[in-house]
Protein backbone atom coordinates (compact mmCIF):
# COMPACT_ATOMS: atom_id res chain seq x y z
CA UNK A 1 -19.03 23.35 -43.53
CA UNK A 2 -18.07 24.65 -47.33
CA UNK A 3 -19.80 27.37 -48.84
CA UNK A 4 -22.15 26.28 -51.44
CA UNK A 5 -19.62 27.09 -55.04
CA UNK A 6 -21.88 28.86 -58.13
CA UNK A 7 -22.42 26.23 -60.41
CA UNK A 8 -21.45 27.35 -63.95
CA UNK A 9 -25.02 27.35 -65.89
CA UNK A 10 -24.11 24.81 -69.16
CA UNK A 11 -23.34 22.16 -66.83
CA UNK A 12 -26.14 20.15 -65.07
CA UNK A 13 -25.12 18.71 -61.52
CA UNK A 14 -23.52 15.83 -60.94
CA UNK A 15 -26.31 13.11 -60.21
CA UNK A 16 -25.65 10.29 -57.05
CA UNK A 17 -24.57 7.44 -58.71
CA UNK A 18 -23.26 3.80 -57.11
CA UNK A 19 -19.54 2.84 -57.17
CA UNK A 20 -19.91 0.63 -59.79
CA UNK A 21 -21.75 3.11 -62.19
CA UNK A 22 -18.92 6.00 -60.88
CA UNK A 23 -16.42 3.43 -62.50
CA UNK A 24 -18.27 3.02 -65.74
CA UNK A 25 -18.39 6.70 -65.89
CA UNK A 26 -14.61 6.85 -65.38
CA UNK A 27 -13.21 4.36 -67.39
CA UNK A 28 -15.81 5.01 -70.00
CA UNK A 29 -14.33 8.65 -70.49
CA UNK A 30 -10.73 7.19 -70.01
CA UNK A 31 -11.47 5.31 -73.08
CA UNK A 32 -12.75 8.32 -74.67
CA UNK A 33 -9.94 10.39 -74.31
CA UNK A 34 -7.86 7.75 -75.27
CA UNK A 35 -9.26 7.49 -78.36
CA UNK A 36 -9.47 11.02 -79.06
CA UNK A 37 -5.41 10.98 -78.43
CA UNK A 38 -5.38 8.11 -81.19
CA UNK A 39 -7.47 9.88 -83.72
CA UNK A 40 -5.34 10.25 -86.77
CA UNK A 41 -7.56 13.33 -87.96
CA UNK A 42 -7.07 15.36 -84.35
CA UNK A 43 -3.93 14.19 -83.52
CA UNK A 44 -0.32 15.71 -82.88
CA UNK A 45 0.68 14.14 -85.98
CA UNK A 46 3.54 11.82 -83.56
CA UNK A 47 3.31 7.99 -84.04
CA UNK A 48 4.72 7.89 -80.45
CA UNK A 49 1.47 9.82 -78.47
CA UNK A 50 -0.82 6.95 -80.41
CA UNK A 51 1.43 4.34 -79.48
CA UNK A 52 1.20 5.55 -75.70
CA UNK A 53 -2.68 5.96 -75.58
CA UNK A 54 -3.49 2.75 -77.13
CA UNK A 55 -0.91 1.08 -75.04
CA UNK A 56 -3.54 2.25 -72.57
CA UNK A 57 -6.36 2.01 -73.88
CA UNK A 58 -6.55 -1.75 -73.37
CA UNK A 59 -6.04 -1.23 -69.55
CA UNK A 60 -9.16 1.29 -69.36
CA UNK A 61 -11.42 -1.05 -71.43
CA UNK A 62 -10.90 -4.09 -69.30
CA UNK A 63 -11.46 -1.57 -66.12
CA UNK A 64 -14.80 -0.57 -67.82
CA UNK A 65 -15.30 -4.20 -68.83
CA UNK A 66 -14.52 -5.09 -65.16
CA UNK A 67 -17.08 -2.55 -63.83
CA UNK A 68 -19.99 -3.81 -66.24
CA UNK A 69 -19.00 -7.67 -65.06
CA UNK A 70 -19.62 -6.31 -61.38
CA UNK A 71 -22.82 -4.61 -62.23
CA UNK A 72 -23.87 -7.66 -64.07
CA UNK A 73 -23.32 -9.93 -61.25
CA UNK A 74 -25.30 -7.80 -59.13
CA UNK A 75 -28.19 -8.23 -60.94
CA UNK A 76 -28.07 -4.80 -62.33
CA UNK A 77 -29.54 -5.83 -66.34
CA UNK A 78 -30.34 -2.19 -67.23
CA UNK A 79 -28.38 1.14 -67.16
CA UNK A 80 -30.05 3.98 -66.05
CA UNK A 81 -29.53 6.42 -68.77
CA UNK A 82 -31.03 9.55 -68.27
CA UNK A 83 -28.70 9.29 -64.76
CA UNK A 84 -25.47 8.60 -66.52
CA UNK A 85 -26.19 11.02 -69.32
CA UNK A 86 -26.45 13.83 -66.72
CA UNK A 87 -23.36 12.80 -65.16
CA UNK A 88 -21.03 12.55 -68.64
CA UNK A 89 -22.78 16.10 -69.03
CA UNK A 90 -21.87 17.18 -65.79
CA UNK A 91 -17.77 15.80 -66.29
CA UNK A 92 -17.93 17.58 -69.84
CA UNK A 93 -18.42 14.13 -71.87
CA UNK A 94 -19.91 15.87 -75.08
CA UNK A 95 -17.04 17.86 -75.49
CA UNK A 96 -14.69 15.25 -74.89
CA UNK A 97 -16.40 12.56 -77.09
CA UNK A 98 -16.54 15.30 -80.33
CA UNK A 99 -12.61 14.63 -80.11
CA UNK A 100 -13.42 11.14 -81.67
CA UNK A 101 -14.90 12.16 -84.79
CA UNK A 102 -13.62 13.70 -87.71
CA UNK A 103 -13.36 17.34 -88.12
CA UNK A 104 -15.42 18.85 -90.62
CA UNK A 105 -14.22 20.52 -93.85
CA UNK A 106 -11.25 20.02 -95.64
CA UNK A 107 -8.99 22.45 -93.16
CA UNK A 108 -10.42 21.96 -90.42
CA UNK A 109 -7.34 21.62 -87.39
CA UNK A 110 -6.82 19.01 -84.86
CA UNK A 111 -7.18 21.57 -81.52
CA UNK A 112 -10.41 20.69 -80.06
């Protein structure tokens, strides 16, 4: 058995979640960071590292499309969101999801 591992204190624990809400988690992040690659105001400044994320970015939203579908047909009609909050705090999704806006100020950089 593994030692129980100090969990840092400005991240909540991951919460139990089904397979089909794991994969909305997933792909909904995926999507995320895809986006945040595509952001002309955070970017590299290359044409080629938007080309490459949108490229995939339609693959991630049909998986997260795909994942919803399932949940749907299962009869699921509601997410639970105070459960799926936790676990996009828990896999750093506030962080990641700030890379989608725009930076503030006129100088602000692109290194989030």
């Amino acid at each position: 058995m593994l030692p129980e591992r100090p969990r840092t204190p400005d991240r909540p624990r991951m919460p139990a979640l089904t397979d089909a809400e794991c994969e909305v988690i997933d792909h909904y992040l995926a999507v995320v960071d895809l986006l945040a690659r595509i952001n002309p105001a955070r970017g590299t400044g290359h044409t080629y590292t938007g080309l490459r994320a949108a490229q995939s970015l339609a693959t991630e939203a049909r998986a997260l499309l795909a994942a919803l579908e399932l949940m749907w047909s299962r009869g699921e009609r509601e997410l639970h969101v105070a459960t799926l909050t936790q676990a996009l705090r828990a896999l750093d999704g506030e962080r990641r999801a700030a890379r989608v806006t725009i930076p503030s100020g006129p100088g602000a950089s692109g290194a989030a």
